[in-house]
Protein backbone atom coordinates (compact mmCIF):
# COMPACT_ATOMS: atom_id res chain seq x y z
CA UNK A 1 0.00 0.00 0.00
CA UNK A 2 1.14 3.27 -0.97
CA UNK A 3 0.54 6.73 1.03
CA UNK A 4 0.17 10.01 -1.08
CA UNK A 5 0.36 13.06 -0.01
CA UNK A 6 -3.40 14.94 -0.20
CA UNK A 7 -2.97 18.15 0.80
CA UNK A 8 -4.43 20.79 -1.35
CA UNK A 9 -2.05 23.15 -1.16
CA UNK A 10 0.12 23.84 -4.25
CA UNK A 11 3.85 23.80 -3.98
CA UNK A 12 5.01 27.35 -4.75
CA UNK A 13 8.57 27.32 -3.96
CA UNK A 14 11.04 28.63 -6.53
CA UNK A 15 14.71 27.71 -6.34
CA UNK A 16 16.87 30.03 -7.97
CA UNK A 17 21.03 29.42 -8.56
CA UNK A 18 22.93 31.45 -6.49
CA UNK A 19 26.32 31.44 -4.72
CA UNK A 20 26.66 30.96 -0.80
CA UNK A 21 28.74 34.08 -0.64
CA UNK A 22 25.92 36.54 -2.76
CA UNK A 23 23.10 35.29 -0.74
CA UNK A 24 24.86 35.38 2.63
CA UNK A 25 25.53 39.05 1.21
CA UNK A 26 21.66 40.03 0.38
CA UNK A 27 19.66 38.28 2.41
CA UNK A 28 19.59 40.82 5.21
CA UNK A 29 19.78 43.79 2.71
CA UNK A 30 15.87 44.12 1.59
CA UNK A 31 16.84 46.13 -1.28
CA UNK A 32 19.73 44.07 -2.57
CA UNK A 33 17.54 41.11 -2.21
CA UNK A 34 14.94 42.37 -4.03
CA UNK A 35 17.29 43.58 -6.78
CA UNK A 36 18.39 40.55 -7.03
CA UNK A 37 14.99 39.01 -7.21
CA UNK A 38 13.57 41.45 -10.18
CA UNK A 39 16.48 40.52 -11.50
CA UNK A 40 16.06 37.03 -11.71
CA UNK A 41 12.04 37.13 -12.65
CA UNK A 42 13.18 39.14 -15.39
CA UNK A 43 15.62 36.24 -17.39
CA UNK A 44 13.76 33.87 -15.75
CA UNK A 45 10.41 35.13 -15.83
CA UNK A 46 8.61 31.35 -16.63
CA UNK A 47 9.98 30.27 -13.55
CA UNK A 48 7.45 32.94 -11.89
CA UNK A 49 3.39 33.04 -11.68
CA UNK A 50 2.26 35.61 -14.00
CA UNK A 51 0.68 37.62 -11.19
CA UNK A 52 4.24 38.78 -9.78
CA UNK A 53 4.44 41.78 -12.64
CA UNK A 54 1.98 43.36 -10.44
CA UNK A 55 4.33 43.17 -7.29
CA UNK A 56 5.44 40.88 -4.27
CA UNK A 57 5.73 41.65 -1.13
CA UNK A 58 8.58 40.45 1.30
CA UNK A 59 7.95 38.52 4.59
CA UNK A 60 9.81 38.11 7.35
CA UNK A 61 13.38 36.28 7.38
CA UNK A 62 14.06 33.23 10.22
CA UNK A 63 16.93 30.82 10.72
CA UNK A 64 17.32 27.78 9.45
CA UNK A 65 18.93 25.57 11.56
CA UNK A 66 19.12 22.75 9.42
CA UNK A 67 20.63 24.86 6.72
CA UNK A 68 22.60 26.93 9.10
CA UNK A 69 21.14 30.08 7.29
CA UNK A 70 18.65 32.70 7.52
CA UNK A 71 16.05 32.03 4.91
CA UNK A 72 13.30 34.08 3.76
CA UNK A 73 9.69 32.92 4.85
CA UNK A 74 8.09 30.24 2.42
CA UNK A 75 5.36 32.62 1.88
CA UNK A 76 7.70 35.31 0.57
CA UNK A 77 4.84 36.10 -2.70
CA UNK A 78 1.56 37.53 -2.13
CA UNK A 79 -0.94 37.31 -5.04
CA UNK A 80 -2.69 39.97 -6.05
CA UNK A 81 -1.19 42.32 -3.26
CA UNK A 82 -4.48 43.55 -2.52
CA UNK A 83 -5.33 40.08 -0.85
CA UNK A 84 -5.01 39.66 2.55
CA UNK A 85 -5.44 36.60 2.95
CA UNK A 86 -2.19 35.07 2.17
């Protein structure tokens, strides 16, 4: 017997290439992180829901201690920006 996983929540996580030392450099700098972020959904814009051309918000950062890094919240998009409910 095989268990699946039924939740009904998509998956939106994004991985995106970048060096230890450049993220360890923007992660606490809001506005070189999201540089680096419009950036990135510019070349790789069909990596990104449509929705993010009319913004994203930024959530708050915590500590991973498995990764030994601070790490933006999963729920770093918001979709449209006038919802609150994300």
């Amino acid at each position: 017997m095989t268990t699946q996983n039924l939740s009904t929540r998509p998956n939106r996580t994004i991985c995106l290439a970048i060096t230890v030392e450049l993220y360890l450099q923007i992660i606490l700098n809001a506005v070189a992180f999201r540089k680096y972020l419009n950036g990135q959904i510019e070349v790789c814009h069909e990596l990104f829901p449509g929705e993010i051309l009319i913004g994203y918000r930024m959530k708050d950062i915590y500590y991973s201690k498995k990764q030994n890094i601070p790490i933006h919240d999963p729920s770093i998009f918001c979709y449209p920006l006038h919802d609150r409910t994300c």
